[in-house]
C-alpha atoms as a PDB file:
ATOM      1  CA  UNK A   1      95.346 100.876  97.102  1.00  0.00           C
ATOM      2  CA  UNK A   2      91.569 100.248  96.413  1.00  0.00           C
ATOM      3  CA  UNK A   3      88.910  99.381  98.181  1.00  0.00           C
ATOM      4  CA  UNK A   4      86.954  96.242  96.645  1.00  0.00           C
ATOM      5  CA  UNK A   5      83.780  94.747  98.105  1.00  0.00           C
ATOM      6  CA  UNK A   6      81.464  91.420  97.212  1.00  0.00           C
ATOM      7  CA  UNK A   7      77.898  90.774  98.061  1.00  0.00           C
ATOM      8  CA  UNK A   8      77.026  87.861  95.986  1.00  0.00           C
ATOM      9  CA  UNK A   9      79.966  85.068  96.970  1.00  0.00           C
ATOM     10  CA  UNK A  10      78.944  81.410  97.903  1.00  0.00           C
ATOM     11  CA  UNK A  11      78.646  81.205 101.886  1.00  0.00           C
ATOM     12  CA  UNK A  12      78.322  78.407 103.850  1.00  0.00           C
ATOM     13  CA  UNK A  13      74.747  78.986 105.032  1.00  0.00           C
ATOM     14  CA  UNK A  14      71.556  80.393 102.818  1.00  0.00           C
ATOM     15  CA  UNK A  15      72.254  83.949 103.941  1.00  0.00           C
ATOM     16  CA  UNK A  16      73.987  86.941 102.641  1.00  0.00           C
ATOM     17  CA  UNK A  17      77.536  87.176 102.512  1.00  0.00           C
ATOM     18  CA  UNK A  18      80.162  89.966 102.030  1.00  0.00           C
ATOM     19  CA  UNK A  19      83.577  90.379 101.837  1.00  0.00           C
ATOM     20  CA  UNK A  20      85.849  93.553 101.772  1.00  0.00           C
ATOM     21  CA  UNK A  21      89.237  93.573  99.570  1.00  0.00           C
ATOM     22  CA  UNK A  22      91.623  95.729  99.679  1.00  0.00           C
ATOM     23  CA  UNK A  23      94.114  95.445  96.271  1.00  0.00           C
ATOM     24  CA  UNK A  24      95.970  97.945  93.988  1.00  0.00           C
ATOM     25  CA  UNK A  25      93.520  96.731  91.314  1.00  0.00           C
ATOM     26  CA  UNK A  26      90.196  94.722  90.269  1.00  0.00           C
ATOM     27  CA  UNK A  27      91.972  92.083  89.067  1.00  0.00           C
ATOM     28  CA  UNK A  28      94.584  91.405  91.777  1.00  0.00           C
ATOM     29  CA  UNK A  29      91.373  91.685  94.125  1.00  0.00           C
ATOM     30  CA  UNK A  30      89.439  89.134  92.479  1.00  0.00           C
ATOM     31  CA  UNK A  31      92.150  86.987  92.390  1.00  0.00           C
ATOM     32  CA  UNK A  32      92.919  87.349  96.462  1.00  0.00           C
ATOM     33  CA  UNK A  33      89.572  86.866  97.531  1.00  0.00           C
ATOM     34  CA  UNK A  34      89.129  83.380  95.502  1.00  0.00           C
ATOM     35  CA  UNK A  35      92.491  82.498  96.948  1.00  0.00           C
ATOM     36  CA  UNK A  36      90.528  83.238 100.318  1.00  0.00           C
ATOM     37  CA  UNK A  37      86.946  82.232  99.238  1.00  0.00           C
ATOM     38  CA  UNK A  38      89.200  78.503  98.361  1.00  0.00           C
ATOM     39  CA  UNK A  39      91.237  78.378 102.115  1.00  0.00           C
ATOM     40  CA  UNK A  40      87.832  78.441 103.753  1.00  0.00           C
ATOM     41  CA  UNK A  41      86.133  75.642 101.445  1.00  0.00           C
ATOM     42  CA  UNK A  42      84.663  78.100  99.223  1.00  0.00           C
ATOM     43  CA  UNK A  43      85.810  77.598  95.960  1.00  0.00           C
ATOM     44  CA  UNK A  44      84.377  77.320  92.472  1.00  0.00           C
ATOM     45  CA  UNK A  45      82.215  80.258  92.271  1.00  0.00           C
ATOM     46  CA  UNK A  46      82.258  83.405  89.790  1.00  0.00           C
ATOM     47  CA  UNK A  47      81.286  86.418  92.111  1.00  0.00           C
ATOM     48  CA  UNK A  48      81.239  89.987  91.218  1.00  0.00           C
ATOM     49  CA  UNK A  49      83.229  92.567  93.073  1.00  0.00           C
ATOM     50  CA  UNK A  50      82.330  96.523  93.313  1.00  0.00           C
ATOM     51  CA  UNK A  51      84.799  99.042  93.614  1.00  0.00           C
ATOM     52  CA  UNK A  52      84.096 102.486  96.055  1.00  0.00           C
ATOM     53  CA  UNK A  53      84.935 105.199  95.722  1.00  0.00           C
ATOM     54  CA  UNK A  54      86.821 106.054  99.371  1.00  0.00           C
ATOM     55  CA  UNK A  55      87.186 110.048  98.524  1.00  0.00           C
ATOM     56  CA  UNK A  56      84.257 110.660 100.080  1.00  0.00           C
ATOM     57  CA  UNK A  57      82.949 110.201 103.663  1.00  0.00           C
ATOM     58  CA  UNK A  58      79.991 108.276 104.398  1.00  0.00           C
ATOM     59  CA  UNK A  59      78.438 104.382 105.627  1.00  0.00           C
ATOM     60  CA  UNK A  60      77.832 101.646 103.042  1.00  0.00           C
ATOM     61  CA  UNK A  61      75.680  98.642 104.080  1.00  0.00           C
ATOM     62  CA  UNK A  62      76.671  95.686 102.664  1.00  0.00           C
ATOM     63  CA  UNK A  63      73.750  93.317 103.471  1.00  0.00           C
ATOM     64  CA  UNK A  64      71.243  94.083 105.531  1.00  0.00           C
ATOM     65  CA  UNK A  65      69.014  90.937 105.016  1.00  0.00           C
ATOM     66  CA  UNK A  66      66.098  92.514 103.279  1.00  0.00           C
ATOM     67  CA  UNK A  67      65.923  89.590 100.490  1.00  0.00           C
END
């Protein structure tokens, strides 16, 4: 498996947003977080998704609100 995460998806307030996804590739990510991006009203948004690299220890910050 892969780790898979998102920083630029449509949210439901003017703020950051992030998602984590965890697939056996890119696309089968993509695909299962605009299946879950569409359940919570969502939809109809290209994002981009970033793979890491999980061999290594060490902290990631997703969004920390410095816009």
């Amino acid at each position: 498996m892969q780790v898979f995460v998102c920083t630029d998806h449509k949210g439901h307030y003017p703020v950051g947003t992030a998602s984590v996804v965890i697939a056996e590739n890119e696309r089968q990510a993509y695909r299962l977080l605009e299946a879950r991006l569409q359940q919570v009203g969502l939809a109809d948004e290209a994002f981009t998704l970033r793979q890491l690299d999980i061999t290594t220890p060490k902290a990631i910050v997703l969004c920390d609100g410095n816009y």
